[in-house]
Structures are given as structure tokens and as C-alpha cells.
PDB file of N, CA and C in Angstrom:
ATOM      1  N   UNK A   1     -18.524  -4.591   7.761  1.00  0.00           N
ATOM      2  CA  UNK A   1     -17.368  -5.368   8.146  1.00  0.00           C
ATOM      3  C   UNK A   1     -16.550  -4.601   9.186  1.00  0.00           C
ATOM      4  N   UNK A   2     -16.371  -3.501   8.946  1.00  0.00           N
ATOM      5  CA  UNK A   2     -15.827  -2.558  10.083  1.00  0.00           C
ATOM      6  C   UNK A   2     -16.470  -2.977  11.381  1.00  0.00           C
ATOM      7  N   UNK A   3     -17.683  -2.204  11.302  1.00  0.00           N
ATOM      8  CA  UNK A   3     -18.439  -2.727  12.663  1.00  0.00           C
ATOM      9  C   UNK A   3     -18.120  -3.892  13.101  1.00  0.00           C
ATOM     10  N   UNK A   4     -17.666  -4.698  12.778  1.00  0.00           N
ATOM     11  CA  UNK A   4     -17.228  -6.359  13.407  1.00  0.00           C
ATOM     12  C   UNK A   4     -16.079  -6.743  14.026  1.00  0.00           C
ATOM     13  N   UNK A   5     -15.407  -5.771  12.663  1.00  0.00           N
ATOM     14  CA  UNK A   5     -13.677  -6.365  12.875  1.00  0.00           C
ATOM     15  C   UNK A   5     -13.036  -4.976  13.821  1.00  0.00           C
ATOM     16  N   UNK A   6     -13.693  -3.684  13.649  1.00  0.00           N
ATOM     17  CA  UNK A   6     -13.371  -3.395  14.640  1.00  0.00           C
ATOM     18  C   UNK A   6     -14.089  -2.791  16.009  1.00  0.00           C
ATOM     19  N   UNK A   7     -15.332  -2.642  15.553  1.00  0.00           N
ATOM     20  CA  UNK A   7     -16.069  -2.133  16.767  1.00  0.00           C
ATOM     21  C   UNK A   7     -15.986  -3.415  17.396  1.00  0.00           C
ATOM     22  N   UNK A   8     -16.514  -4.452  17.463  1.00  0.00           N
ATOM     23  CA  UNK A   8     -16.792  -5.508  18.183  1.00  0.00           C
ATOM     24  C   UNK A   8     -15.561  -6.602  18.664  1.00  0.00           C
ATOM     25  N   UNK A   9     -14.702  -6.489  17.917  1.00  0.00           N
ATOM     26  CA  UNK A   9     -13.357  -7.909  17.886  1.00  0.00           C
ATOM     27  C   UNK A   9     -12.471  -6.791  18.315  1.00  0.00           C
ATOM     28  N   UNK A  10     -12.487  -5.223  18.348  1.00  0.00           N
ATOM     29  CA  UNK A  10     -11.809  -4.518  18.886  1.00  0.00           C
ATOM     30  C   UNK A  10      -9.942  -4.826  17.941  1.00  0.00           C
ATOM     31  N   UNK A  11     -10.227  -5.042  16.297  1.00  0.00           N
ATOM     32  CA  UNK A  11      -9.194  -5.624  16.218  1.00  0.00           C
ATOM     33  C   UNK A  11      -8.782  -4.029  14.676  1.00  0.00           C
ATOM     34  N   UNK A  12      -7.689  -3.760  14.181  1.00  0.00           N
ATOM     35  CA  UNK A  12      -7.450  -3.137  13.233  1.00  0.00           C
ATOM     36  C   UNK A  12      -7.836  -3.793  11.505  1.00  0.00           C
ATOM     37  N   UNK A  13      -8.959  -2.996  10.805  1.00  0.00           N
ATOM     38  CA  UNK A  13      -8.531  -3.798   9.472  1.00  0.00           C
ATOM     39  C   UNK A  13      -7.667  -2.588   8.794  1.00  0.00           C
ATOM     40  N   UNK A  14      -7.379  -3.482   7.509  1.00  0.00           N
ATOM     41  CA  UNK A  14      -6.685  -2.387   6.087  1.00  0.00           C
ATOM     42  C   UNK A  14      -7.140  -2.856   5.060  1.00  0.00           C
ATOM     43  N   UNK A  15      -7.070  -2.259   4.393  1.00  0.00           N
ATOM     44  CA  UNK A  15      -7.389  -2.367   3.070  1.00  0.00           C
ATOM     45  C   UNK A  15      -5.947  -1.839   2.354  1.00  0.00           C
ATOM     46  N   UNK A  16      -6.110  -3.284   1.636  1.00  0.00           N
ATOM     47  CA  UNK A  16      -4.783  -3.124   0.722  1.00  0.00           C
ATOM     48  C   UNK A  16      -4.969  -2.664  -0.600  1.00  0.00           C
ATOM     49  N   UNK A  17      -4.016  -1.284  -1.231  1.00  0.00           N
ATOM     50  CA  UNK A  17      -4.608  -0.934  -2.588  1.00  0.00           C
ATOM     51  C   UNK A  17      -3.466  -1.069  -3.605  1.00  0.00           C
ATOM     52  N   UNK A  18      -3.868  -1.926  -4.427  1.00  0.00           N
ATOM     53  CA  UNK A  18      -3.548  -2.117  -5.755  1.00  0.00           C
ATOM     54  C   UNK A  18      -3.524  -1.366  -7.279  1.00  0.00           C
ATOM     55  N   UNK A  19      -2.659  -0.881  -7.736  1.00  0.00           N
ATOM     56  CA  UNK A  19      -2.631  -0.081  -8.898  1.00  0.00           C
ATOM     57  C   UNK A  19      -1.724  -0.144  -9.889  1.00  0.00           C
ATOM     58  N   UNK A  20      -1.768  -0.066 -11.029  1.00  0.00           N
ATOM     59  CA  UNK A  20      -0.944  -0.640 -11.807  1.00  0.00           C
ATOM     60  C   UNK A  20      -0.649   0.228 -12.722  1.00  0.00           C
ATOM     61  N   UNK A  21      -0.885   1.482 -12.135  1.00  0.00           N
ATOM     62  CA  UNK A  21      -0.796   2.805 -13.344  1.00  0.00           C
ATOM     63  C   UNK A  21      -1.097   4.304 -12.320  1.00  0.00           C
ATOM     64  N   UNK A  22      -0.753   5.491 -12.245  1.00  0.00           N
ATOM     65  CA  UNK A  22      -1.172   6.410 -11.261  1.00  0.00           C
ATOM     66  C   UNK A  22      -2.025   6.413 -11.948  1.00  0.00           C
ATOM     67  N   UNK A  23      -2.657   6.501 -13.382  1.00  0.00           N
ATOM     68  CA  UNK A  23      -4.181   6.560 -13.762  1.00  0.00           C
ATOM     69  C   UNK A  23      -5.419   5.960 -13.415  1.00  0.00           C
ATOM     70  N   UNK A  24      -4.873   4.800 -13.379  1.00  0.00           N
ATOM     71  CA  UNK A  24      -5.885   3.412 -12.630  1.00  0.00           C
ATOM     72  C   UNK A  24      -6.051   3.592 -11.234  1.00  0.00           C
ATOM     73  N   UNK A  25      -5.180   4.415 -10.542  1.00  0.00           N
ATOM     74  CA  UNK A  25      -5.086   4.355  -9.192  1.00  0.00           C
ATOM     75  C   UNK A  25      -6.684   5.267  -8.472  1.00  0.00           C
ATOM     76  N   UNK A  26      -7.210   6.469  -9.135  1.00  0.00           N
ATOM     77  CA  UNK A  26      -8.050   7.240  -9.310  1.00  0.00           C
ATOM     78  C   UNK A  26      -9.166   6.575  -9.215  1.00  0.00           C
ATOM     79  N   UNK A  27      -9.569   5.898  -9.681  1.00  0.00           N
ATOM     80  CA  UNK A  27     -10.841   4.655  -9.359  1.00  0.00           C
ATOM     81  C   UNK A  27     -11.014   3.488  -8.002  1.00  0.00           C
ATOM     82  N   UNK A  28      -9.320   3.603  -7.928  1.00  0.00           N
ATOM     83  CA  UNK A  28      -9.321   2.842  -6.733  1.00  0.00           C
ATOM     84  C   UNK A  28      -9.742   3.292  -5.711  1.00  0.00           C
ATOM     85  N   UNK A  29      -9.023   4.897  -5.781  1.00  0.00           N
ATOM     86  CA  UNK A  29      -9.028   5.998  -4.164  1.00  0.00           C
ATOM     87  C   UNK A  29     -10.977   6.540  -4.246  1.00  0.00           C
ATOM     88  N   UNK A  30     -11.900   6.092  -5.684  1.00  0.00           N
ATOM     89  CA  UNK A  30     -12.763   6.418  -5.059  1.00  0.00           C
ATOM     90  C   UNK A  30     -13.582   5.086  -4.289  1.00  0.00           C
ATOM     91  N   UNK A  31     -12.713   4.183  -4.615  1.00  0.00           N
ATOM     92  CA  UNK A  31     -13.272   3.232  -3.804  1.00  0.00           C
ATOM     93  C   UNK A  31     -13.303   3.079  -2.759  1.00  0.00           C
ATOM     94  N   UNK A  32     -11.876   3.530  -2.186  1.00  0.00           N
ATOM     95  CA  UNK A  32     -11.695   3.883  -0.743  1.00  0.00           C
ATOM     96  C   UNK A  32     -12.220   5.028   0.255  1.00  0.00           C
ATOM     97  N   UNK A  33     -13.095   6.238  -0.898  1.00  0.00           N
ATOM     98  CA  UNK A  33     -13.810   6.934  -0.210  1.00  0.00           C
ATOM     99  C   UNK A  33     -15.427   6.297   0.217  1.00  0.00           C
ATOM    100  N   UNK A  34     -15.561   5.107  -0.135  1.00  0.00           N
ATOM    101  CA  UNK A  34     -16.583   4.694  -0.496  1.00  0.00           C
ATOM    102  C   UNK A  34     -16.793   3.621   1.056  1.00  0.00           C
ATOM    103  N   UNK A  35     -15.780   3.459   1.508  1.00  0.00           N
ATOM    104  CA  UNK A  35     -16.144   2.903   2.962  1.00  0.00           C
ATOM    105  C   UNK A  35     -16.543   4.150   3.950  1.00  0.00           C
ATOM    106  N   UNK A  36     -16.925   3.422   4.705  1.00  0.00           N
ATOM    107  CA  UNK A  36     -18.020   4.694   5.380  1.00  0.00           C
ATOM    108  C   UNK A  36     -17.399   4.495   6.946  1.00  0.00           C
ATOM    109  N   UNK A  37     -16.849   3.300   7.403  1.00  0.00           N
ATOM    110  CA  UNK A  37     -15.777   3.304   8.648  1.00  0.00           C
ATOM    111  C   UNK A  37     -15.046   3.921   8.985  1.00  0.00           C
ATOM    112  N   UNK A  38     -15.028   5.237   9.900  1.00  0.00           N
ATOM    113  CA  UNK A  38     -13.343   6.159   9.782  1.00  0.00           C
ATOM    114  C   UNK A  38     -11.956   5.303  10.110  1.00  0.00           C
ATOM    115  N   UNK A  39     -11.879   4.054  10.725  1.00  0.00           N
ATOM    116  CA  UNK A  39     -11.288   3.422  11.212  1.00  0.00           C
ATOM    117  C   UNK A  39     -10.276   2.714  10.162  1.00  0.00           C
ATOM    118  N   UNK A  40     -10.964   2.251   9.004  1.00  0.00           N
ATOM    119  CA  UNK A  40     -10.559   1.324   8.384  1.00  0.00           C
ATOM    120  C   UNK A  40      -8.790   1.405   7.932  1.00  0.00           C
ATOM    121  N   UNK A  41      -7.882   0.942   8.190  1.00  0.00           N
ATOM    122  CA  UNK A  41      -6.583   1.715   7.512  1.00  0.00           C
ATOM    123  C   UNK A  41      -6.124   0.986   6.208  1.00  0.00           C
ATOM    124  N   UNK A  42      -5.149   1.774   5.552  1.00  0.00           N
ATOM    125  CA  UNK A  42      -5.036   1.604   4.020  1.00  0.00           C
ATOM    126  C   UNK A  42      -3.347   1.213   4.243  1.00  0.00           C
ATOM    127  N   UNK A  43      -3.125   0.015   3.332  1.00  0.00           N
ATOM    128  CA  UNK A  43      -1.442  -0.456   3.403  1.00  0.00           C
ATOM    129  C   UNK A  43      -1.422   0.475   1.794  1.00  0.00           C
ATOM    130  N   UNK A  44      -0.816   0.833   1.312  1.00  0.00           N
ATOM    131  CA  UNK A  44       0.135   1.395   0.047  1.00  0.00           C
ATOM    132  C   UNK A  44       1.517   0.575  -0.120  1.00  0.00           C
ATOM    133  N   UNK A  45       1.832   0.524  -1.350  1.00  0.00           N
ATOM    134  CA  UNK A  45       3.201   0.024  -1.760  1.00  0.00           C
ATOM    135  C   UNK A  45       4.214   1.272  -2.415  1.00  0.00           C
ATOM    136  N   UNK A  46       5.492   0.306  -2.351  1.00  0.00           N
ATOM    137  CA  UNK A  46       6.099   1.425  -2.426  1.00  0.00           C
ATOM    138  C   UNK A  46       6.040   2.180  -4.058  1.00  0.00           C
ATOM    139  N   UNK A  47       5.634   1.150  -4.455  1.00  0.00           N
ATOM    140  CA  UNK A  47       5.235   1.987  -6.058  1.00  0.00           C
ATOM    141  C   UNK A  47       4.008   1.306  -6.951  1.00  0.00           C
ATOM    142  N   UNK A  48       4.426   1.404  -8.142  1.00  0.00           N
ATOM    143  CA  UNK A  48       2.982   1.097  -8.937  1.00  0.00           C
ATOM    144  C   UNK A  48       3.171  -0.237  -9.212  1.00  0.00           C
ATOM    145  N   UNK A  49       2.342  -0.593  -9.311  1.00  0.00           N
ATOM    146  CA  UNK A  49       2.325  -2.343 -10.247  1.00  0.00           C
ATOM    147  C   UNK A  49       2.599  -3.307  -8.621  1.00  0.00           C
ATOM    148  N   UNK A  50       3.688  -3.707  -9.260  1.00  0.00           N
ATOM    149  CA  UNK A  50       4.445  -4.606  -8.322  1.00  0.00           C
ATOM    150  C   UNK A  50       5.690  -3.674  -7.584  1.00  0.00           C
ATOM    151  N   UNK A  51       6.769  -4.722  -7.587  1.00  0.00           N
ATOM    152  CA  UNK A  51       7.557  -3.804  -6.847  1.00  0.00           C
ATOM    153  C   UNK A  51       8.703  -3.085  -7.786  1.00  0.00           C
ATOM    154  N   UNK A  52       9.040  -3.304  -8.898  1.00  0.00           N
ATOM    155  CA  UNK A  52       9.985  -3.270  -9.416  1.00  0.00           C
ATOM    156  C   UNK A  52      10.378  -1.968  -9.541  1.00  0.00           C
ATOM    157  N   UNK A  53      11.735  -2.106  -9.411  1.00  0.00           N
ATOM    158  CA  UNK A  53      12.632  -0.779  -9.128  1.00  0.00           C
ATOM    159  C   UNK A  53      12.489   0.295  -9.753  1.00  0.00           C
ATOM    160  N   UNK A  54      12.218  -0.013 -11.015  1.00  0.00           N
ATOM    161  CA  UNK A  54      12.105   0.537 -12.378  1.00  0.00           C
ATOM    162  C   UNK A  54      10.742   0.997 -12.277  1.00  0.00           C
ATOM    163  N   UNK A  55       9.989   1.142 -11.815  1.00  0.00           N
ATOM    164  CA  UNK A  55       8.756   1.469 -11.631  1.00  0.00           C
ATOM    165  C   UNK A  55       8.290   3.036 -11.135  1.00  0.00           C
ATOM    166  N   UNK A  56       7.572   3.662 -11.142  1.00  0.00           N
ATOM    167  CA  UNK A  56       7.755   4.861 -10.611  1.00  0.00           C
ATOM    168  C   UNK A  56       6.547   4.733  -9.321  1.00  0.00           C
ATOM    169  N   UNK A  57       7.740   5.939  -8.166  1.00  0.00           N
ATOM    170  CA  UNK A  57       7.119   5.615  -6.833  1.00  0.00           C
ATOM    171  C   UNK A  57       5.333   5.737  -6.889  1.00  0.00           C
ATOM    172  N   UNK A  58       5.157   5.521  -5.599  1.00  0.00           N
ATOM    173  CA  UNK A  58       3.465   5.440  -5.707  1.00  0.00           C
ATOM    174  C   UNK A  58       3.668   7.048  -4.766  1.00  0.00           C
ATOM    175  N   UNK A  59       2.870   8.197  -5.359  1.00  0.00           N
ATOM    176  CA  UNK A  59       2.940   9.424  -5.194  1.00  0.00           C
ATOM    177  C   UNK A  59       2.016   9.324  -3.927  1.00  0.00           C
ATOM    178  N   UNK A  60       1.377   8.779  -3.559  1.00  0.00           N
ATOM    179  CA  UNK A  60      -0.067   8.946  -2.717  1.00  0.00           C
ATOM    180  C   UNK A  60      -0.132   8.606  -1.641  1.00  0.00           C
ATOM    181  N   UNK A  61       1.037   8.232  -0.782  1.00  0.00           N
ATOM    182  CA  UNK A  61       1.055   8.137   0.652  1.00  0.00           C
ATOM    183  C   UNK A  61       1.128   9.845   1.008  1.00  0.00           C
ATOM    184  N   UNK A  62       0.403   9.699   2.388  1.00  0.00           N
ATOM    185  CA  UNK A  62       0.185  11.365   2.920  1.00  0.00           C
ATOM    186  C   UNK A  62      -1.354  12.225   2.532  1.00  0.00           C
ATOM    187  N   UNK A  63      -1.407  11.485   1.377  1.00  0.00           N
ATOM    188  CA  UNK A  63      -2.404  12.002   0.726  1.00  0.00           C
ATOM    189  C   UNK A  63      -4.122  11.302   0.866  1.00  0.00           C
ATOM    190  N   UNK A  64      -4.173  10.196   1.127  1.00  0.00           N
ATOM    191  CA  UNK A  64      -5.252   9.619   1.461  1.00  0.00           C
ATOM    192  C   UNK A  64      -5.895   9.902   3.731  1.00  0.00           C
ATOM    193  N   UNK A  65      -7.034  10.041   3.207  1.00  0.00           N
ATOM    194  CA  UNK A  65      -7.288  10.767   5.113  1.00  0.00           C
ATOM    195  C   UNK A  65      -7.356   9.493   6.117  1.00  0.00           C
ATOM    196  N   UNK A  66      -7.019   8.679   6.029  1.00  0.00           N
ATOM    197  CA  UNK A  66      -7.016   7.515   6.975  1.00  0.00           C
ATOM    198  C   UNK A  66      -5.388   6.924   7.229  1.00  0.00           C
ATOM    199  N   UNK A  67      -5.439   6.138   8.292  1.00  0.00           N
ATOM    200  CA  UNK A  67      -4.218   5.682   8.788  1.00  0.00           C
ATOM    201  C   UNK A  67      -3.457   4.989   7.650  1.00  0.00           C
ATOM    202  N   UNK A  68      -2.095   5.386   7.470  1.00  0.00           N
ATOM    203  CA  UNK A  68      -1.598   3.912   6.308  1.00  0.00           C
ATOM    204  C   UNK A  68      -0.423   3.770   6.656  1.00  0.00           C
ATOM    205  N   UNK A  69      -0.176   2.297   6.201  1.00  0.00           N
ATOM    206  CA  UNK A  69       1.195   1.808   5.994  1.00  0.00           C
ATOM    207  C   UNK A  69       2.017   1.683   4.928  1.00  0.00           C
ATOM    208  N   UNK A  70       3.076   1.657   4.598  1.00  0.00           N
ATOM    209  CA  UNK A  70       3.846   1.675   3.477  1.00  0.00           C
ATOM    210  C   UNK A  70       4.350  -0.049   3.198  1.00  0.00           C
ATOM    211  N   UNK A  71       4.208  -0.614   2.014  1.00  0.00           N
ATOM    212  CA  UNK A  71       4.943  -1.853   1.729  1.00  0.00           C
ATOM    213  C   UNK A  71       5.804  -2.218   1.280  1.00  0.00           C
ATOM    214  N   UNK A  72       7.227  -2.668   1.666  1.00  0.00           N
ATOM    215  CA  UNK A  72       8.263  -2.420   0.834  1.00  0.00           C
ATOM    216  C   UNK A  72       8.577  -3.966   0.256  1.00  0.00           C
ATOM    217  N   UNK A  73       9.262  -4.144  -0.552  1.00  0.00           N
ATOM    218  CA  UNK A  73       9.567  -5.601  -0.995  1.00  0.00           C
ATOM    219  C   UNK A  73      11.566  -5.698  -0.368  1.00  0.00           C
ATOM    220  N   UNK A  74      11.521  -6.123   0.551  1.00  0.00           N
ATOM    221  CA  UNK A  74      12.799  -6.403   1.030  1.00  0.00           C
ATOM    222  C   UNK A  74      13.792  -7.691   0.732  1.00  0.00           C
ATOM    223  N   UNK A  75      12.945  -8.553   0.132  1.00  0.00           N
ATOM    224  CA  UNK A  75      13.730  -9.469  -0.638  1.00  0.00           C
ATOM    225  C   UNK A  75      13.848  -9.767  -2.083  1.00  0.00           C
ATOM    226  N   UNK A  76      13.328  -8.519  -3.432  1.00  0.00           N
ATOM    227  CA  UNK A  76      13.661  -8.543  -4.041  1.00  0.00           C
ATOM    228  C   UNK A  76      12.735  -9.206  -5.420  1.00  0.00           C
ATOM    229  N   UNK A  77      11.628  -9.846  -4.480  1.00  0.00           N
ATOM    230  CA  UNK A  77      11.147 -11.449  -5.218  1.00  0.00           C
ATOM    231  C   UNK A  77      10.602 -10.665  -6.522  1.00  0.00           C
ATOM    232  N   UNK A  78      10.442  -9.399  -6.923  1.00  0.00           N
ATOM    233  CA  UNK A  78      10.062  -8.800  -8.207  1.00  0.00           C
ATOM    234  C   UNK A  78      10.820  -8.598  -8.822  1.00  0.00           C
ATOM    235  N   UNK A  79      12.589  -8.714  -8.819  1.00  0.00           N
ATOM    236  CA  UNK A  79      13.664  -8.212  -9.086  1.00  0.00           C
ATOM    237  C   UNK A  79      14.635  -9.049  -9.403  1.00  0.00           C
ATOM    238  N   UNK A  80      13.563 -10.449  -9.690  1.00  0.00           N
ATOM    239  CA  UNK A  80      14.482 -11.509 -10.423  1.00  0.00           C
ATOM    240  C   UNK A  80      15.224 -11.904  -8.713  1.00  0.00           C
ATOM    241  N   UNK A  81      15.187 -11.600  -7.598  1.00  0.00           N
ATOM    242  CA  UNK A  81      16.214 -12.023  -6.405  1.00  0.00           C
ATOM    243  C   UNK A  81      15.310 -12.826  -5.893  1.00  0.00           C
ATOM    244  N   UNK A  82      15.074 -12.234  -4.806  1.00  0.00           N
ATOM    245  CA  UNK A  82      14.495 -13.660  -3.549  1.00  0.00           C
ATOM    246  C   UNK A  82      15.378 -14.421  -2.944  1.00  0.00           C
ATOM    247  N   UNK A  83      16.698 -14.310  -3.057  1.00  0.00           N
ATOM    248  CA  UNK A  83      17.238 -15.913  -2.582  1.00  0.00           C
ATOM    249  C   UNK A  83      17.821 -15.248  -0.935  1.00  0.00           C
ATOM    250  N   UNK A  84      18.153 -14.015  -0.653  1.00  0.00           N
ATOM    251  CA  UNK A  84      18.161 -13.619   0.906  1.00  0.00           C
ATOM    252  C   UNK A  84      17.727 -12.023   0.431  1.00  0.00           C
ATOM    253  N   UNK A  85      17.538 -11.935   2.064  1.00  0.00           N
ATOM    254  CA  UNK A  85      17.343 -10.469   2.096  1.00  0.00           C
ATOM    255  C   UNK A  85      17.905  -9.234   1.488  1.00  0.00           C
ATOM    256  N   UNK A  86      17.814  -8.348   0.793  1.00  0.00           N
ATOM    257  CA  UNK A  86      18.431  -7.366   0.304  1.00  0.00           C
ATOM    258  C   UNK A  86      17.709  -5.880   0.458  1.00  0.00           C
ATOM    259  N   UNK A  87      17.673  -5.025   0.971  1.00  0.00           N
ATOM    260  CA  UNK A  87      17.196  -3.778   1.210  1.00  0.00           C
ATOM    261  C   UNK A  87      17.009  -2.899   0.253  1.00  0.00           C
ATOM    262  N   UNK A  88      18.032  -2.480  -0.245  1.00  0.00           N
ATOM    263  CA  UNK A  88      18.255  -1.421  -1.211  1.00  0.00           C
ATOM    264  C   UNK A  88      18.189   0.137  -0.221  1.00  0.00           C
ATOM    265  N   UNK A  89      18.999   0.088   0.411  1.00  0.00           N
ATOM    266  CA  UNK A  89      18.586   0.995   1.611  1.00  0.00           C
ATOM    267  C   UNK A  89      18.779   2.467   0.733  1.00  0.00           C
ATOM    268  N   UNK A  90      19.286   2.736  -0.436  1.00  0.00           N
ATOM    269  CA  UNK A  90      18.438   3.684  -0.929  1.00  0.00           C
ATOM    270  C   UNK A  90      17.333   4.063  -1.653  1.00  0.00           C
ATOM    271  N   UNK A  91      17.179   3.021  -2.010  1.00  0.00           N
ATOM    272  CA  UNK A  91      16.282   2.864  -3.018  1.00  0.00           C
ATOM    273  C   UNK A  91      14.592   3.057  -2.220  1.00  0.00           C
ATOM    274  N   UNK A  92      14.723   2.525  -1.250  1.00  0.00           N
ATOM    275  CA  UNK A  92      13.361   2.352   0.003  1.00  0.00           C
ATOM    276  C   UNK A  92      13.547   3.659   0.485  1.00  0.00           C
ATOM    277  N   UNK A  93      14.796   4.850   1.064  1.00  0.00           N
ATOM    278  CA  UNK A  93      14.511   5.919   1.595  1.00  0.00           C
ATOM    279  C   UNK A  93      14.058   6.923   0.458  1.00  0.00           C
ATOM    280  N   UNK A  94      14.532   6.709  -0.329  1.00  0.00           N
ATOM    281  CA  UNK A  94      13.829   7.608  -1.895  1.00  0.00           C
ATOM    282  C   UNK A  94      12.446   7.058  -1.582  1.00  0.00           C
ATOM    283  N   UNK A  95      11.981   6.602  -1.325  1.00  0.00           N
ATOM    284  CA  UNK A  95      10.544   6.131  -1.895  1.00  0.00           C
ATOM    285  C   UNK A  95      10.057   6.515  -0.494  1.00  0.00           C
TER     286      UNK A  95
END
């Protein structure tokens, strides 16, 4: 799939990783050693599970060898909110 999406369509993929425990997360990251594309890049969230505040951060940005992005939830929609934008502009620079 690499070879397609980006050798050929010349376009960026990611792979988005999901974890719902730093324990569970360990099976995931060998999954991600398991693509063989150096290209491929990895989105991360800002913590485990979903987004919730209460959650503890996701330790593992920096730490994986490919390009990544960070995901933040800026409107809340895990936090019982959603109805406008809300940041938590500390809460996102901690993380």
C-alpha cells in the first residue's frame, strides 16, 4: 500500500494508533514495526483510550522512528462538551 499511496500517487499515508491501556499499546507498536515502508507516518493521540482528561497522557510520542502527528480533541466531544470549541490550553501543553 505504501508503494501506491506513496511511491506512485506521490501522496503521504498514516497510520492511526489506537490504545486503550499503555499495556495494550505494546502489541500495537509491534505492529507498526511490522510495515516495511520507511515513509509511512503515525498520528498518536493525546492520551490513552479516547480523549478524556482524566486519562493518562499517551507517553510515546518521540519515541516511535517514523514521522508523527499528535491528536488533540479541541471540542471536548469525550468530555460530555461538543457544543463549541474549547481548548483547554493547559491541559493540551501538558500533554
Amino acid at each position: 500500500m505504501g508503494d501506491v499511496v506513496i511511491g506512485e500517487l506521490q501522496l503521504n499515508l498514516y497510520v492511526r494508533l489506537l490504545s486503550d491501556t499503555h499495556a495494550n499499546f505494546a502489541t500495537t507498536l509491534e505492529a507498526v514495526n511490522l510495515i516495511s515502508h520507511p515513509e509511512v507516518r503515525v498520528i498518536l493521540k493525546d492520551s490513552t483510550h479516547e480523549f478524556y482528561l482524566n486519562r493518562p497522557n499517551d507517553r510515546y510520542p518521540g519515541t516511535i522512528a517514523r514521522p508523527t502527528m499528535m491528536e488533540f480533541d479541541c471540542t471536548g466531544e469525550f468530555n460530555g462538551q461538543g457544543i463549541i470549541a474549547n481548548t483547554w490550553p493547559e491541559a493540551v501543553l501538558n500533554r
